[in-house]
N, C-alpha and C. Protein backbone atom coordinates (compact mmCIF):
# COMPACT_ATOMS: atom_id res chain seq x y z
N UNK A 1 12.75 -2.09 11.97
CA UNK A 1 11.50 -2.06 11.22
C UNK A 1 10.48 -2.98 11.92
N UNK A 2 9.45 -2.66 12.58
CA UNK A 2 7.83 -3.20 12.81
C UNK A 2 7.50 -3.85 11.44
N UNK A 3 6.53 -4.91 12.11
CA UNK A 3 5.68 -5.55 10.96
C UNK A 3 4.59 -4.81 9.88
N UNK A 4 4.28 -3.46 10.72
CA UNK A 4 3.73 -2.46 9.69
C UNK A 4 4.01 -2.12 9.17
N UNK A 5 5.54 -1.79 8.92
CA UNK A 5 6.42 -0.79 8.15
C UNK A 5 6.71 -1.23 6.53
N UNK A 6 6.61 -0.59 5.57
CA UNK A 6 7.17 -1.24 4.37
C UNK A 6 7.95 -0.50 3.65
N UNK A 7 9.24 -0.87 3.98
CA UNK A 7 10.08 -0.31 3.22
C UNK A 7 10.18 0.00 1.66
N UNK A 8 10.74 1.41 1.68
CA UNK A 8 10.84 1.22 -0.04
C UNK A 8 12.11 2.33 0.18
N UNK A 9 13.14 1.75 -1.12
CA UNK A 9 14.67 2.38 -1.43
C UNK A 9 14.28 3.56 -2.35
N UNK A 10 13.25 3.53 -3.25
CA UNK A 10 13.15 5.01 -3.98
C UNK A 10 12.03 5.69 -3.54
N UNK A 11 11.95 6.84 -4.40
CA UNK A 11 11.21 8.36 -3.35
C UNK A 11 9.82 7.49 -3.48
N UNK A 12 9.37 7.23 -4.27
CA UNK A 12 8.05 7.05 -3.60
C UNK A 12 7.67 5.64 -4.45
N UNK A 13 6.57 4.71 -4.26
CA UNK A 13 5.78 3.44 -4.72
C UNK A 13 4.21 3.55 -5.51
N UNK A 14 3.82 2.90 -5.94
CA UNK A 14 2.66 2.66 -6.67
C UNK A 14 1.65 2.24 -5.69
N UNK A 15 0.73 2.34 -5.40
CA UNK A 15 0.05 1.62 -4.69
C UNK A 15 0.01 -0.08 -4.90
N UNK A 16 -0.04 -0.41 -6.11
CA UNK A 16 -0.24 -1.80 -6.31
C UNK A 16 0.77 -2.59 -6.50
N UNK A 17 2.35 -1.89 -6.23
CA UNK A 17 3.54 -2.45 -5.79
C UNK A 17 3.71 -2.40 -4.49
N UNK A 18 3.13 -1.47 -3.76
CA UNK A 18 2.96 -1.28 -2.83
C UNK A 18 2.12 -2.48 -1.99
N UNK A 19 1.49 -3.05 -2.46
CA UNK A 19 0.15 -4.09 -1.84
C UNK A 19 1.16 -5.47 -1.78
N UNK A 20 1.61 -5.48 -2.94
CA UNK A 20 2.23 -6.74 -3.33
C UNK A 20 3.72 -6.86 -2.38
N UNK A 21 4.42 -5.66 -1.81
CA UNK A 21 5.70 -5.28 -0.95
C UNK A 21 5.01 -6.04 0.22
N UNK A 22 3.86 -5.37 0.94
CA UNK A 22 2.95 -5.71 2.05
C UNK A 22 2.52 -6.70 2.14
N UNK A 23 2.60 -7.91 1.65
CA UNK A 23 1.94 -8.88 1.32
C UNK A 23 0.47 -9.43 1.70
N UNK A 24 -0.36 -8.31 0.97
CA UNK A 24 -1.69 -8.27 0.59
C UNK A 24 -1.95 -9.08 -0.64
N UNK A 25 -1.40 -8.79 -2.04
CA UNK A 25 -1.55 -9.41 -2.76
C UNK A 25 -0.24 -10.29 -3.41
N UNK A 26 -0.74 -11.38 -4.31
CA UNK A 26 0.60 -12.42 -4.39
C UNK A 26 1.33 -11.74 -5.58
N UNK A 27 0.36 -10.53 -6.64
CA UNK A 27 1.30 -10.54 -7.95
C UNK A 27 0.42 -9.05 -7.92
N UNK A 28 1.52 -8.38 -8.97
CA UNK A 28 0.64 -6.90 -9.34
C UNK A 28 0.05 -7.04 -10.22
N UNK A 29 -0.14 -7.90 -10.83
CA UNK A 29 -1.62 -7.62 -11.57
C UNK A 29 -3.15 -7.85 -11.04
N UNK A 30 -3.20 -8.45 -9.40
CA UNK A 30 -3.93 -8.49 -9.10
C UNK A 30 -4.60 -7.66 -8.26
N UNK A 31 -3.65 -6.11 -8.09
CA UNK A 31 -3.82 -5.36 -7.45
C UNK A 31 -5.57 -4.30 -7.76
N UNK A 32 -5.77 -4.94 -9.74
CA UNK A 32 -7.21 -4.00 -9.91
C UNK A 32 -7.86 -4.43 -9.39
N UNK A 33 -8.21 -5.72 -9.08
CA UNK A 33 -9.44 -6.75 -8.58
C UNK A 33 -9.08 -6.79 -6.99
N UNK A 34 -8.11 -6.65 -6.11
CA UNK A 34 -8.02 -6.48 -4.84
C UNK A 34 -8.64 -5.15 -4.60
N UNK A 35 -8.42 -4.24 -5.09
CA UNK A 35 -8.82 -2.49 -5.18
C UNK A 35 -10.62 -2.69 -5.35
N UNK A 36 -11.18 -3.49 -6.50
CA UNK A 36 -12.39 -3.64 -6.32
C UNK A 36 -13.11 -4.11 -5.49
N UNK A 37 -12.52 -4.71 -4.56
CA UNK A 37 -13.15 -5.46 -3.75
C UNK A 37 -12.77 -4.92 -1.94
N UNK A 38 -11.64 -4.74 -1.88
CA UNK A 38 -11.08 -3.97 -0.62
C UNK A 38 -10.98 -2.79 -0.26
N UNK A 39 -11.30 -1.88 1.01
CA UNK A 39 -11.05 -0.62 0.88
C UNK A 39 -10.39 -0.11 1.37
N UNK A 40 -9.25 0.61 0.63
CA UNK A 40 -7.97 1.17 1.20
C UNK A 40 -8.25 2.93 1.57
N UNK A 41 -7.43 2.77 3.06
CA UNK A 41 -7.40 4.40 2.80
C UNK A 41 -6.04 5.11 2.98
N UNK A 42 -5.74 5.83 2.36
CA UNK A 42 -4.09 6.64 2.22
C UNK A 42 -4.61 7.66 3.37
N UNK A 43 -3.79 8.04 3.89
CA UNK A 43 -3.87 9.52 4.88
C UNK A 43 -4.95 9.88 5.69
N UNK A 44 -5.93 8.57 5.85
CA UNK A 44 -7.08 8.96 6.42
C UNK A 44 -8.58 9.13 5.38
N UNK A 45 -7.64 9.26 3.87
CA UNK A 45 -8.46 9.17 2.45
C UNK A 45 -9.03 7.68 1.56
N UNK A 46 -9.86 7.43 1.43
CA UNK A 46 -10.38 6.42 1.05
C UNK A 46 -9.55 6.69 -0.62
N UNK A 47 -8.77 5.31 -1.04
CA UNK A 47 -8.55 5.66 -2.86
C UNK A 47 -8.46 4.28 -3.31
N UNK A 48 -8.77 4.29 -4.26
CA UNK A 48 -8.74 2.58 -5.37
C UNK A 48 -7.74 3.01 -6.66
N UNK A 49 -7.30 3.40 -6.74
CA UNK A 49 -6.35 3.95 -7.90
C UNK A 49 -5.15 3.19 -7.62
N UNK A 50 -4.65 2.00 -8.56
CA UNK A 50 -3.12 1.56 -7.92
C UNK A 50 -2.03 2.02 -8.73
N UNK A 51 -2.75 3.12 -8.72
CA UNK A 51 -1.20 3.89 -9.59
C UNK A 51 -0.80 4.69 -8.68
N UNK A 52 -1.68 5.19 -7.58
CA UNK A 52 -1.44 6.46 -6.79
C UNK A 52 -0.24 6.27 -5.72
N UNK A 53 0.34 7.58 -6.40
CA UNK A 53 1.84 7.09 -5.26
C UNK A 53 1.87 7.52 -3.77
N UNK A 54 2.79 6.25 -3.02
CA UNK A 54 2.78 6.77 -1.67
C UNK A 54 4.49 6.98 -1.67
N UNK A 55 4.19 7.86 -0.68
CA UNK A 55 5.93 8.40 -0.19
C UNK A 55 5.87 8.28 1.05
N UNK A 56 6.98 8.02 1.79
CA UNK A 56 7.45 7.68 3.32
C UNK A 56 6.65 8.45 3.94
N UNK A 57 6.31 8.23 5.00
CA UNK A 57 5.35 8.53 6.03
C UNK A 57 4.30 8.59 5.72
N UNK A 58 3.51 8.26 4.72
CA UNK A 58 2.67 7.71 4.72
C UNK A 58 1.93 6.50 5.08
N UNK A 59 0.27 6.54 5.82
CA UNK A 59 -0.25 5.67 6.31
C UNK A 59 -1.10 4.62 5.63
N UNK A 60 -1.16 3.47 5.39
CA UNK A 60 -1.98 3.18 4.46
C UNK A 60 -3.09 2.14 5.21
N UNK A 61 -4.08 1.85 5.86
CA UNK A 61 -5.02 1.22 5.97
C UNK A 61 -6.25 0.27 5.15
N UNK A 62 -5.07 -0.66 4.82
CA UNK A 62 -5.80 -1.74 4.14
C UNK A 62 -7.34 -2.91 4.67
N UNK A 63 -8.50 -3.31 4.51
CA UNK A 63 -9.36 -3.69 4.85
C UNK A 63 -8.64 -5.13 4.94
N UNK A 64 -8.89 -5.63 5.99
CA UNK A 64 -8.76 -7.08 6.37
C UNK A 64 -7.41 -7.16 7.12
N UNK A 65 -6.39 -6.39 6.20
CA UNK A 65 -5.00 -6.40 6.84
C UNK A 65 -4.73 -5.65 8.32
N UNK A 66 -3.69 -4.64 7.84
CA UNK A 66 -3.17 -3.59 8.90
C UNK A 66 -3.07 -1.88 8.12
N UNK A 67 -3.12 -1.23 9.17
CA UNK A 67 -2.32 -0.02 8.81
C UNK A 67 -0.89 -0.31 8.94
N UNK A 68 -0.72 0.05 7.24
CA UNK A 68 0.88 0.32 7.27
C UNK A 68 1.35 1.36 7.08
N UNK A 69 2.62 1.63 7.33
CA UNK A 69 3.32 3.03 7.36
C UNK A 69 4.62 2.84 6.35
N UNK A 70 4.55 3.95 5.09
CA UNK A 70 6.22 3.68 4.28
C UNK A 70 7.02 4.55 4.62
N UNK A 71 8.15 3.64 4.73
CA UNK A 71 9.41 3.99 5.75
C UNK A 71 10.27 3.99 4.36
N UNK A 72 11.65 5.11 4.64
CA UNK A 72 12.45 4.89 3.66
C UNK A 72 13.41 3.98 4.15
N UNK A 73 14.03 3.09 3.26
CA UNK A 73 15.17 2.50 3.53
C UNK A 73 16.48 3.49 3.91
């Protein structure tokens, strides 16, 4: 596993468990107010929704961070 990669053991993640796996944010509840302020894009798609699920191979391009990629365990 690369430093981009974020693993996850079930089919797919939340976005804002997802942030908090990545260590973007320190807790999930802070994932609404990171979303307001940062702009993420899934697949090349700009989204603020941290409910929206990602599944493996998916790309995620966080503002400030990295593009990450979810890998299955």
């Amino acid at each position: 596993m690369n430093d981009n990669e974020v693993e996850i053991s079930t089919e797919y993640i939340a976005l804002g468990q997802f942030l908090k796996l990545a260590g973007c944010i320190d807790t999930g509840g802070a994932a609404k107010f990171f979303l307001q302020e940062k702009k993420v894009v899934i697949n090349g798609e700009p989204d603020d929704r941290r409910g929206r699920k990602l599944y493996p191979g998916d790309l995620v391009e966080v503002e400030g961070f990295h593009v990450f990629t979810v890998v299955k365990r």
